[in-house]
C-alpha atoms as a PDB file:
ATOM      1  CA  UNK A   1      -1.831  -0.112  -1.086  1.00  0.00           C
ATOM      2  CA  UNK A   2      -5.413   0.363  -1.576  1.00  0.00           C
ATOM      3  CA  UNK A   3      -6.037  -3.986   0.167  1.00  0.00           C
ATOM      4  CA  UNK A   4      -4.290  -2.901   3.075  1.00  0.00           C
ATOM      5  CA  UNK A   5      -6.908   0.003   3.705  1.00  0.00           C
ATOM      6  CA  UNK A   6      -9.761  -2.622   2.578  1.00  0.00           C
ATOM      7  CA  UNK A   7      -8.000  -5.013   4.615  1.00  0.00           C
ATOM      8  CA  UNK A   8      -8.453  -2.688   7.840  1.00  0.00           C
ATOM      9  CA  UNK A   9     -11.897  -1.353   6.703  1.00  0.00           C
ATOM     10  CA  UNK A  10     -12.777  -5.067   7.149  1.00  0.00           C
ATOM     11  CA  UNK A  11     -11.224  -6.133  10.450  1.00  0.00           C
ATOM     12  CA  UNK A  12     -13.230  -2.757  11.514  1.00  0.00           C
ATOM     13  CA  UNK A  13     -16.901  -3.512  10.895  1.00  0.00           C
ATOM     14  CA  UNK A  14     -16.437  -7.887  11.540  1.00  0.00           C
ATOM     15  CA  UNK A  15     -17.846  -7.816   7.793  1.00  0.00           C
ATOM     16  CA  UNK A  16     -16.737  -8.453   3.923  1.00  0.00           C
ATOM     17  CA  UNK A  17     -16.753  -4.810   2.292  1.00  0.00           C
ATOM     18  CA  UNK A  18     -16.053  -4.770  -1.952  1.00  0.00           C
ATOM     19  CA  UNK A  19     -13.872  -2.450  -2.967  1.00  0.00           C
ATOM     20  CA  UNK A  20     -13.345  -1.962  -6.985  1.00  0.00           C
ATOM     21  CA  UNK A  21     -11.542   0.688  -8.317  1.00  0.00           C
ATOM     22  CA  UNK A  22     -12.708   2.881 -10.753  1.00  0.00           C
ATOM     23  CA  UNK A  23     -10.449   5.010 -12.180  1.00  0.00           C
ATOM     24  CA  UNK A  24      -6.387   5.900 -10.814  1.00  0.00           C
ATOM     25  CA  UNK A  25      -4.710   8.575 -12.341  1.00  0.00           C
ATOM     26  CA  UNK A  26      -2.465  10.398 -10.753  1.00  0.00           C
ATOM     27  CA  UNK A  27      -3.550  12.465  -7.743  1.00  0.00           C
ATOM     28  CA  UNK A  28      -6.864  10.968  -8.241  1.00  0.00           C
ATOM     29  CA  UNK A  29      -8.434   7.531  -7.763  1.00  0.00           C
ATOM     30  CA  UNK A  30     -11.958   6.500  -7.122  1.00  0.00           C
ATOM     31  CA  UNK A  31     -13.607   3.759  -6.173  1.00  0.00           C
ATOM     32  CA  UNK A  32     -16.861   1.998  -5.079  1.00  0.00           C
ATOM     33  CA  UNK A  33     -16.928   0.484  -1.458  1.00  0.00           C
ATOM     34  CA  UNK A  34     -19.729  -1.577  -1.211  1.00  0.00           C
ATOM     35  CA  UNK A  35     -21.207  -4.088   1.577  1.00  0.00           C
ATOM     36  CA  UNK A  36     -21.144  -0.827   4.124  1.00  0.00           C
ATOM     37  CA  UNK A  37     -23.197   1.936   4.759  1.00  0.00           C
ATOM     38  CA  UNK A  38     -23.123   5.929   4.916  1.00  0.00           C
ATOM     39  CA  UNK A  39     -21.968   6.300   8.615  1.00  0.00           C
ATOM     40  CA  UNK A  40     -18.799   4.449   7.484  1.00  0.00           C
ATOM     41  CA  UNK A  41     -17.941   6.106   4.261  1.00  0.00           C
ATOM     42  CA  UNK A  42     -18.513   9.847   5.790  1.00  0.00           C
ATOM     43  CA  UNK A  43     -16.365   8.463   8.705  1.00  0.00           C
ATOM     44  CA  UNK A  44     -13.869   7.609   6.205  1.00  0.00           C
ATOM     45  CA  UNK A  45     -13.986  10.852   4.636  1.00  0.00           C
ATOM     46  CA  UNK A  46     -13.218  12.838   8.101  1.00  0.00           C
ATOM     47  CA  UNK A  47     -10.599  10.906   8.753  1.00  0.00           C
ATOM     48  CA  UNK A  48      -8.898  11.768   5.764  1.00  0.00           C
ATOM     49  CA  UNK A  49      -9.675  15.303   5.550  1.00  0.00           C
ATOM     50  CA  UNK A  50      -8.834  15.701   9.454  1.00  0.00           C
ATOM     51  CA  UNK A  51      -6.614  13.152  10.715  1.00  0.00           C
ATOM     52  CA  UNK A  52      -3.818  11.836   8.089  1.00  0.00           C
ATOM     53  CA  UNK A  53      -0.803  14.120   8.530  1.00  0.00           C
ATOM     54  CA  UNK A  54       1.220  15.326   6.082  1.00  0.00           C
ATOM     55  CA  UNK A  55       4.303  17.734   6.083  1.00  0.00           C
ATOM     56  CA  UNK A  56       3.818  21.686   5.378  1.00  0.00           C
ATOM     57  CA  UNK A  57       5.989  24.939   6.810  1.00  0.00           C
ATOM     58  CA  UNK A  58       4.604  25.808  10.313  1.00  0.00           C
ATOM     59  CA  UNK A  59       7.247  28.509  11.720  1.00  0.00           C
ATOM     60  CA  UNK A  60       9.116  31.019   9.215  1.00  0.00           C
ATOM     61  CA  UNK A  61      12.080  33.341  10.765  1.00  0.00           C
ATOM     62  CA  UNK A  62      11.906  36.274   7.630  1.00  0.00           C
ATOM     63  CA  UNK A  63      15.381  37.751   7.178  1.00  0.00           C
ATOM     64  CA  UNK A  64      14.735  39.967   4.530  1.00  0.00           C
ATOM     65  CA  UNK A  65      11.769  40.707   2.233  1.00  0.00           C
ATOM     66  CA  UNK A  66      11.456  43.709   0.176  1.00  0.00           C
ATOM     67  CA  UNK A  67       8.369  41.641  -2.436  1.00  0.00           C
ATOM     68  CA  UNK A  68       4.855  44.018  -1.805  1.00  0.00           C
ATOM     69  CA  UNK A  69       3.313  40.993   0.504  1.00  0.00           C
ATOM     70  CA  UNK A  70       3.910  41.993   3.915  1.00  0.00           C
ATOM     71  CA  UNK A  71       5.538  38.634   6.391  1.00  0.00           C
ATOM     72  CA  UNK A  72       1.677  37.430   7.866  1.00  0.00           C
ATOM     73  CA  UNK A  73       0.597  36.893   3.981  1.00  0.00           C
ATOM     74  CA  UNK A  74       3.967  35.576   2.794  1.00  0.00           C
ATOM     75  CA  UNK A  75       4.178  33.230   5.449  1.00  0.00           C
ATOM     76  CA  UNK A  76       0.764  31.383   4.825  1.00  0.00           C
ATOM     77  CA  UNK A  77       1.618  31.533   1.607  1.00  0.00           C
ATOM     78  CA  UNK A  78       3.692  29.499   2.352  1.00  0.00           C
ATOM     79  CA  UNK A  79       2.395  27.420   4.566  1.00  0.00           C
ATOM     80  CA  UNK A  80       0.171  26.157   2.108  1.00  0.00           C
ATOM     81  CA  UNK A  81       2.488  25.174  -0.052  1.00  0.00           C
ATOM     82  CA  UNK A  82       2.001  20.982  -0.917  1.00  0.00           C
ATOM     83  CA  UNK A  83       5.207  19.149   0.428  1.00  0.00           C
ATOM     84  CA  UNK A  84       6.130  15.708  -0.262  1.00  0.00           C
ATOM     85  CA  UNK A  85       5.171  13.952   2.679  1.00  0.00           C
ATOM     86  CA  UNK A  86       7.611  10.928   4.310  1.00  0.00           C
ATOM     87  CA  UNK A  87       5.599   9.232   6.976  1.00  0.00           C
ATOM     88  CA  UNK A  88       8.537   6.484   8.063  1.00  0.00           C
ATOM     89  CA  UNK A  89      10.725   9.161   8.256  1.00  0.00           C
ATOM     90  CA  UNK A  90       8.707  11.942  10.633  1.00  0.00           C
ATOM     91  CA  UNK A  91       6.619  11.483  13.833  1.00  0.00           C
ATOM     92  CA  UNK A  92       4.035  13.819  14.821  1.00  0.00           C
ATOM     93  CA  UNK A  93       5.628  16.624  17.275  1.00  0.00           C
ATOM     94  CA  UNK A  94       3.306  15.075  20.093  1.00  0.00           C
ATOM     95  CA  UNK A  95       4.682  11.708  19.704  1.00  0.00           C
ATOM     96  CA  UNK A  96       8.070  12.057  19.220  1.00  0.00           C
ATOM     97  CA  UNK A  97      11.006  11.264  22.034  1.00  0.00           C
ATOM     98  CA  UNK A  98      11.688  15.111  22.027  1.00  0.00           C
ATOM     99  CA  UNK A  99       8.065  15.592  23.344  1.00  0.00           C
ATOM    100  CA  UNK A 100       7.558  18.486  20.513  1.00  0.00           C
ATOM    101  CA  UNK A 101      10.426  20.784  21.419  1.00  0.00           C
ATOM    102  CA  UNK A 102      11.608  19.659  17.817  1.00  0.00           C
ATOM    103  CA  UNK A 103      14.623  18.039  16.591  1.00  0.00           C
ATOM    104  CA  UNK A 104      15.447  15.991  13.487  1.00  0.00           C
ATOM    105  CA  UNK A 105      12.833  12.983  13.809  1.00  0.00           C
ATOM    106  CA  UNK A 106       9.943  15.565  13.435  1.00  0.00           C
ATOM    107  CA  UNK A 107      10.984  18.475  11.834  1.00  0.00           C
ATOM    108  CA  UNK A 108      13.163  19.784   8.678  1.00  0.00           C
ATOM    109  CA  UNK A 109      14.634  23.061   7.786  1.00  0.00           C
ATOM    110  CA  UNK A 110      13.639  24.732   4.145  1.00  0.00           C
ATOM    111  CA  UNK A 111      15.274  28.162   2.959  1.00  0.00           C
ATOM    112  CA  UNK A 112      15.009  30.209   0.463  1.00  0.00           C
ATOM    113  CA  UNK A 113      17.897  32.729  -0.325  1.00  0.00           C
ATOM    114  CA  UNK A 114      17.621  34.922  -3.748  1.00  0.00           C
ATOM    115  CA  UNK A 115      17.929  38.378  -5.375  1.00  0.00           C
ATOM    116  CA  UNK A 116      16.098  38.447  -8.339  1.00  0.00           C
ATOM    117  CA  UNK A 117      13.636  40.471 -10.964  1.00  0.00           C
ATOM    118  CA  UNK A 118      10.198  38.410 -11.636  1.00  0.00           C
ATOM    119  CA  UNK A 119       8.151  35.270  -9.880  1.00  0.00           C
ATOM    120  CA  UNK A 120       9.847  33.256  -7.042  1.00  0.00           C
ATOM    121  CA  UNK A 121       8.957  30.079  -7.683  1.00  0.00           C
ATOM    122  CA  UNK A 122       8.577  27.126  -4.983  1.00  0.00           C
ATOM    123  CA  UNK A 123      11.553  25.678  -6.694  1.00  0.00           C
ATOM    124  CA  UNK A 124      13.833  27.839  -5.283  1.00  0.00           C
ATOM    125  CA  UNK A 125      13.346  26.565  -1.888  1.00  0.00           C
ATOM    126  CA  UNK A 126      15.914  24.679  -0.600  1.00  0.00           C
ATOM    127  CA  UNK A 127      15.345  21.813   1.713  1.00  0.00           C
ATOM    128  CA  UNK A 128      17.939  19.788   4.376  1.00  0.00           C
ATOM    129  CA  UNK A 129      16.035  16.187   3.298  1.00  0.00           C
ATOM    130  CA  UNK A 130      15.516  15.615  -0.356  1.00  0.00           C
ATOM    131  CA  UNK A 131      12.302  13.298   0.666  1.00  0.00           C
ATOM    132  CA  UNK A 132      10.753  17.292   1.643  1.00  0.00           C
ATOM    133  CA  UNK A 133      10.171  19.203  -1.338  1.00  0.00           C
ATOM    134  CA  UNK A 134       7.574  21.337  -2.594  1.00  0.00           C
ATOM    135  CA  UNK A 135       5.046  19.067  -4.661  1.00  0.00           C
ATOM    136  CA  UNK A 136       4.725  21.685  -7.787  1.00  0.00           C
ATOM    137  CA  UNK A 137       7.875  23.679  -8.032  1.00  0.00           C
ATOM    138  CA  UNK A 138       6.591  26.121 -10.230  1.00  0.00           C
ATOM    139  CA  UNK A 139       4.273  26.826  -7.846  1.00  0.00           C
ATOM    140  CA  UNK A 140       4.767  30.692  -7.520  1.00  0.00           C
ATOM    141  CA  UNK A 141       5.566  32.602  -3.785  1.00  0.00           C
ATOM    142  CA  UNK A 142       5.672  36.092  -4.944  1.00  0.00           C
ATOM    143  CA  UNK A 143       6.938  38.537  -7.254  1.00  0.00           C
ATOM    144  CA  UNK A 144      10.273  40.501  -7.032  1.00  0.00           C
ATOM    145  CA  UNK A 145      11.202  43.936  -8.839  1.00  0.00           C
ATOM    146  CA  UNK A 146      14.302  45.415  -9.680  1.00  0.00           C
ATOM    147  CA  UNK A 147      16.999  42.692  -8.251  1.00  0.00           C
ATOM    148  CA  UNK A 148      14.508  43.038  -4.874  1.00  0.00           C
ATOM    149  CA  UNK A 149      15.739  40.552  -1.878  1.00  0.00           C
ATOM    150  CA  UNK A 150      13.777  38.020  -0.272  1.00  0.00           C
ATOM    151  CA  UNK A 151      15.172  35.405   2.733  1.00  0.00           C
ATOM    152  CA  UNK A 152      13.585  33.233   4.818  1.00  0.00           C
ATOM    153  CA  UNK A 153      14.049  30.132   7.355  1.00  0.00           C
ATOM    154  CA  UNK A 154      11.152  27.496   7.184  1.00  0.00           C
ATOM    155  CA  UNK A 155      10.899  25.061  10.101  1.00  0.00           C
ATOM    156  CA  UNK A 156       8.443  21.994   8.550  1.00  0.00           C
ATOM    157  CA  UNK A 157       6.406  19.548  10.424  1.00  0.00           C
ATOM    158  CA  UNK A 158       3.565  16.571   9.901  1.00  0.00           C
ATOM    159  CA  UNK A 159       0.247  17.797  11.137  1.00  0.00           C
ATOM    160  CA  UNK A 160      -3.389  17.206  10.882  1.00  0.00           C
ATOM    161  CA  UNK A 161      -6.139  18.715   8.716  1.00  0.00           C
ATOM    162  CA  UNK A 162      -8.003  19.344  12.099  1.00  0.00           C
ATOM    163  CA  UNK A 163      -5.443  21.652  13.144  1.00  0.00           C
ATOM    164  CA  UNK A 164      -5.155  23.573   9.920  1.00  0.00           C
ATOM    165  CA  UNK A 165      -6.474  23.272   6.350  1.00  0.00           C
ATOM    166  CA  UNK A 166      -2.742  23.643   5.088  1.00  0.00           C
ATOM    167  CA  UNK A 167      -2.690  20.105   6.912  1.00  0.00           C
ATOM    168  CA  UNK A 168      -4.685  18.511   4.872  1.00  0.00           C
ATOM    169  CA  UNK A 169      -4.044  15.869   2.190  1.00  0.00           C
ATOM    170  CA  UNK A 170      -6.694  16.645  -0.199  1.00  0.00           C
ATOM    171  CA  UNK A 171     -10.789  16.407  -1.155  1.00  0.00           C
ATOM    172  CA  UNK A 172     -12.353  13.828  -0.405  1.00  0.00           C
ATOM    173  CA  UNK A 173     -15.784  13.018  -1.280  1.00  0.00           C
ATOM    174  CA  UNK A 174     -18.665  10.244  -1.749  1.00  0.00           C
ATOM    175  CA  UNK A 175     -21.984   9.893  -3.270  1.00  0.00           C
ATOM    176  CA  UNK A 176     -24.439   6.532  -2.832  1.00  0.00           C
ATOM    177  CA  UNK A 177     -23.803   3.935  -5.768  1.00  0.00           C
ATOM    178  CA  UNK A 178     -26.753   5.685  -8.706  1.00  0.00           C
ATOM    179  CA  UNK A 179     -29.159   3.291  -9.765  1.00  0.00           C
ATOM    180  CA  UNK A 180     -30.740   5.108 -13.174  1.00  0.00           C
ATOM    181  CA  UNK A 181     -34.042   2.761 -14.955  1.00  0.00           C
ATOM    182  CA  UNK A 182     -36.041   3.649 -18.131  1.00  0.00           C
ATOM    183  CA  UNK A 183     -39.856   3.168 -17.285  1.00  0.00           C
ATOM    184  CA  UNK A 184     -40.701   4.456 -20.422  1.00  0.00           C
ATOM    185  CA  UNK A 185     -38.048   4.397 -23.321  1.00  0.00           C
ATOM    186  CA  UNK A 186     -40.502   6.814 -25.324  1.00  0.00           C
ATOM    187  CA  UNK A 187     -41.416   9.625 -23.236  1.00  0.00           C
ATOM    188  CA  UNK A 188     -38.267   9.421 -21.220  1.00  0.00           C
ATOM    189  CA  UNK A 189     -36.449  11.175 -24.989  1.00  0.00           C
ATOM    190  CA  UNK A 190     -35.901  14.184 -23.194  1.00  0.00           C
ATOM    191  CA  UNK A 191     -33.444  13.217 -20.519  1.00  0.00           C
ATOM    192  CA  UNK A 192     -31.242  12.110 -23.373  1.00  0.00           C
ATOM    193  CA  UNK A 193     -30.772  15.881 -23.869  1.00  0.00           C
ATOM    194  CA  UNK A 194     -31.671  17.321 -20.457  1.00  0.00           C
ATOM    195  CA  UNK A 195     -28.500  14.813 -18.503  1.00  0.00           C
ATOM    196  CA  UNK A 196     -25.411  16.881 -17.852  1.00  0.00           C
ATOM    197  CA  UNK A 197     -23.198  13.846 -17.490  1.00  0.00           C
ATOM    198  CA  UNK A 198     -24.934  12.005 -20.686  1.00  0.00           C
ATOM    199  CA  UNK A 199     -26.182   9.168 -18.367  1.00  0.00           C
ATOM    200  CA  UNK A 200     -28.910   8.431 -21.221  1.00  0.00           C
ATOM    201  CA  UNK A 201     -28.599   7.579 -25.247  1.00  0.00           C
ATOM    202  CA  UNK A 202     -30.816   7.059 -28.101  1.00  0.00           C
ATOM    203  CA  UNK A 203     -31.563   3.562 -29.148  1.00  0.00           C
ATOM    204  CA  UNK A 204     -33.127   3.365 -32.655  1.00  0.00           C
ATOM    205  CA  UNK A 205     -35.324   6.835 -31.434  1.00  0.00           C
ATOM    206  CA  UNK A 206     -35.912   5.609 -28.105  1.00  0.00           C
ATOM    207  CA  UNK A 207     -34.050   6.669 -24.741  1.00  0.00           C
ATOM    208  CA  UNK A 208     -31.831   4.201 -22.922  1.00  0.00           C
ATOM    209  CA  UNK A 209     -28.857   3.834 -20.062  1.00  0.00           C
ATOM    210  CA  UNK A 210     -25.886   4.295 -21.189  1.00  0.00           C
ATOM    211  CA  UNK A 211     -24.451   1.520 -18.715  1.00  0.00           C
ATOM    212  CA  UNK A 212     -20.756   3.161 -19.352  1.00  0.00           C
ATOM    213  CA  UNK A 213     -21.786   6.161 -18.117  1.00  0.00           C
ATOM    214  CA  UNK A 214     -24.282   5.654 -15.116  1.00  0.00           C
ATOM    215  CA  UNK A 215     -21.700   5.531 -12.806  1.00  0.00           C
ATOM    216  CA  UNK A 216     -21.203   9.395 -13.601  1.00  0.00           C
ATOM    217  CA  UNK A 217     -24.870  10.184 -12.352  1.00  0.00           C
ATOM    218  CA  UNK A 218     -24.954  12.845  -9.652  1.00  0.00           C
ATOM    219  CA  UNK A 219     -28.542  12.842  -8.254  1.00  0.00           C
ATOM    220  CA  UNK A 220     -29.495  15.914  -9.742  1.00  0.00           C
ATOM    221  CA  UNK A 221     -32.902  14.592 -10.670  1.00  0.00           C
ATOM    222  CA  UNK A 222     -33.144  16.685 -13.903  1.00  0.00           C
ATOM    223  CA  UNK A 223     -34.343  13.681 -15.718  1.00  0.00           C
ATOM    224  CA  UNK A 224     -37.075  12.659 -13.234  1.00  0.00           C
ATOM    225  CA  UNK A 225     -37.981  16.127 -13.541  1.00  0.00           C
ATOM    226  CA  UNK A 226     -38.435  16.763 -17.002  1.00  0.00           C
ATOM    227  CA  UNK A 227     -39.558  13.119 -17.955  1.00  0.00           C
ATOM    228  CA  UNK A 228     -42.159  12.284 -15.442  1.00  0.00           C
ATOM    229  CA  UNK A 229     -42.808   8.939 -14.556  1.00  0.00           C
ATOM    230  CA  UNK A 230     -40.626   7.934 -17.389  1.00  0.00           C
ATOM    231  CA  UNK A 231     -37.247   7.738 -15.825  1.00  0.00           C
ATOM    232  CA  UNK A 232     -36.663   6.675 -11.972  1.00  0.00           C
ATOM    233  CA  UNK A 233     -32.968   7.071 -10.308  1.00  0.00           C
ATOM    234  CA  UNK A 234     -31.930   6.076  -7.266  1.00  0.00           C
ATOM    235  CA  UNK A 235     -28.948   5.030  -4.810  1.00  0.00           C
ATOM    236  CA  UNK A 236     -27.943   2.311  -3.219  1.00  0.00           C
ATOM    237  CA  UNK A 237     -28.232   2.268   0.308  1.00  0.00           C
ATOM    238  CA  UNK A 238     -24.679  -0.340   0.632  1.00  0.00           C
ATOM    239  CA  UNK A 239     -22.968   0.814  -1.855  1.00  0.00           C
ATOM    240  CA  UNK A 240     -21.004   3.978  -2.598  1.00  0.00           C
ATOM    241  CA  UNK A 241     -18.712   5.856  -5.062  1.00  0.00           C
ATOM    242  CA  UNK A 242     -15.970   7.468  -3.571  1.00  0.00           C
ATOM    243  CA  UNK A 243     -13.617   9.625  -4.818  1.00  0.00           C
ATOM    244  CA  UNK A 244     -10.056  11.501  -3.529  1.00  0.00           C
ATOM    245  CA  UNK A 245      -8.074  14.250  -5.015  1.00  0.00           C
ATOM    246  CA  UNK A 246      -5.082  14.202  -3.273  1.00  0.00           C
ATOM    247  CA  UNK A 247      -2.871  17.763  -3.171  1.00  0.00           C
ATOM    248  CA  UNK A 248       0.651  15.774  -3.856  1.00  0.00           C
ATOM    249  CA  UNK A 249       1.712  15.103  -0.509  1.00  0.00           C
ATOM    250  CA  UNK A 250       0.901  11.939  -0.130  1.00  0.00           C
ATOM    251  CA  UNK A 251      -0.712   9.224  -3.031  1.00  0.00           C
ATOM    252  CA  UNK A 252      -4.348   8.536  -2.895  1.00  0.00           C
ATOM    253  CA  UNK A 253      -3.987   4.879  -2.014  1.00  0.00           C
ATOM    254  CA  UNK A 254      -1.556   5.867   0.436  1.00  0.00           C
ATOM    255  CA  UNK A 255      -4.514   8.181   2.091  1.00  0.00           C
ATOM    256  CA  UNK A 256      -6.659   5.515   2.491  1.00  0.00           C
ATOM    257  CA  UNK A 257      -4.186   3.299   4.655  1.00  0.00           C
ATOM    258  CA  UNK A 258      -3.394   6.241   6.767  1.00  0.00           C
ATOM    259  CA  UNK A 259      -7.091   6.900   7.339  1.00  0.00           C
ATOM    260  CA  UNK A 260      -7.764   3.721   8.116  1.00  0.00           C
ATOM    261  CA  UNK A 261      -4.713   3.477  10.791  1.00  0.00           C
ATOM    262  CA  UNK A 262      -6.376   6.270  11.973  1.00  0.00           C
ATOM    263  CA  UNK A 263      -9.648   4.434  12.544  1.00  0.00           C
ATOM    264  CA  UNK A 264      -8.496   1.572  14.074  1.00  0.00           C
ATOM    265  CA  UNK A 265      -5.961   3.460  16.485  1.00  0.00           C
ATOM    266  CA  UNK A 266      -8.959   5.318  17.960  1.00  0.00           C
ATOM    267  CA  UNK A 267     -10.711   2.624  17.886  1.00  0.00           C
ATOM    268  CA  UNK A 268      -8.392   1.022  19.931  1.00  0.00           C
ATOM    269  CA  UNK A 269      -8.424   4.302  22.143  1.00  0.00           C
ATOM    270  CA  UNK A 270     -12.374   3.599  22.545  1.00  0.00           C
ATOM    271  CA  UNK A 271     -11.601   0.288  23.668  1.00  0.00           C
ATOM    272  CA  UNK A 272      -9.003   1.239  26.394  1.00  0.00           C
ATOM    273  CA  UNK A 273     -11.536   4.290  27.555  1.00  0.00           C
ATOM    274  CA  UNK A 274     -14.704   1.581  28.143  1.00  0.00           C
ATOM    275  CA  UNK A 275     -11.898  -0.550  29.816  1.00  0.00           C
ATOM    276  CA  UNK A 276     -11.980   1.708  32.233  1.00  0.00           C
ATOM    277  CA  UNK A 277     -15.711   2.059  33.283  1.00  0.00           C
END
């Protein structure tokens, strides 16, 4: 997934970018993009933060709730609820045939129906396409006491992290490639204790890099600091480490094609608009 983004990335800027991932685990994957610069990465970052759109619950009809959260607070509770996301499946409202009025190609129904004592859990909720689910079903809505009722019909759609938060796939976040140099392997002793992120070791008494662990450097400067002269760190203009956390909807690598059909559609937008001039 992750070359088709790179692919894009490249047809973009008419140049060669590297792209080597660091670590993919789950939710999370990082990388370092290099061959680019910092307009592109932070424009990379908006785009996923505001413009790939996932699914979450936009309109809730209450039909009975006797839990101590009042409908307004229920219902973003709700709303920001992580949902399995199915892009082929879903437009967004403004570009479907029904022209947002909402029907079946851009929306799906969720319900939750139960009279119980204790948490409701997001499990509960019951959903008309399997593919739209809550992401962590034990995910907790509210708490019920003595066999209390609570009812609701959810009406789900894809939108954008621009439009709401609830929107929005996950963090996303970048910091330039750290470059971290010993000048002076004797005085420079103290960063060995002073790093946070143990970006320094002891060689035979003296302070080095510890080259598996420079990538963890976060510019905090604490070692130039306290080690004057001794220890110099700095970032790479082309190069940068960038890192997602995705909430569930959607997979990481799966973020980065979206954001980068994103670029190139408004791109192509851009285009059109100076066509016209």
């Amino acid at each position: 997934m992750i070359s088709a983004g790179k692919k894009a990335a490249n047809e973009v800027e008419g140049c060669k970018m590297d792209i080597k991932i660091l670590d993919k685990k789950g939710n999370n994957l990082s990388f370092i993009i290099s061959k680019t610069n910092a307009a592109f990465v932070n424009t990379l970052r908006r785009l996923i933060i505001d413009e790939v759109p996932t699914m979450a619950m936009e309109d809730i009809e209450f039909r009975k709730n006797d839990s101590v959260l009042y409908d307004e607070m229920l219902a973003h509770r709700l709303g920001l609820i992580p949902l399995t996301t199915d892009l082929k499946g879903y437009n967004l409202p403004e570009k479907c045939t029904c022209k947002g009025e909402g029907c079946a190609k851009c929306q799906v129904e969720l319900s939750l129906k139960t009279k119980a004592t204790g948490i409701i859990e997001a499990s509960k909720i019951k959903t008309k396409d399997p593919k739209i689910k809550p992401v962590y079903e034990e995910m907790p809505i509210t708490k019920l006491l003595n066999e209390q009722e609570l009812e609701f019909i959810a009406i789900a759609r894809l939108g954008k992290g621009k439009e709401h938060a609830k929107w929005s796939p996950g963090l996303a976040f970048f910091k330039q490639t750290p470059i971290v140099q010993v000048k002076d392997p004797d005085k420079a002793v103290d960063a060995v204790k002073i790093c946070p992120v143990d970006v320094f070791e002891l060689r035979k008494g003296k302070a080095a890099v510890n080259k598996d662990n420079e990538l963890r450097c976060h510019h905090c400067m604490a070692c130039v600091d306290a080690c004057p002269g001794a220890v110099e760190v700095k970032g790479d203009n082309t190069s940068f480490v960038f890192t997602i956390e995705s909430w569930g909807q959607l997979k990481p690598a799966t973020i980065v094609d979206q954001a980068m059909v994103q670029f190139n559609e408004k791109l192509e937008e851009f285009k059109q608009l100076i066509s016209q001039l």
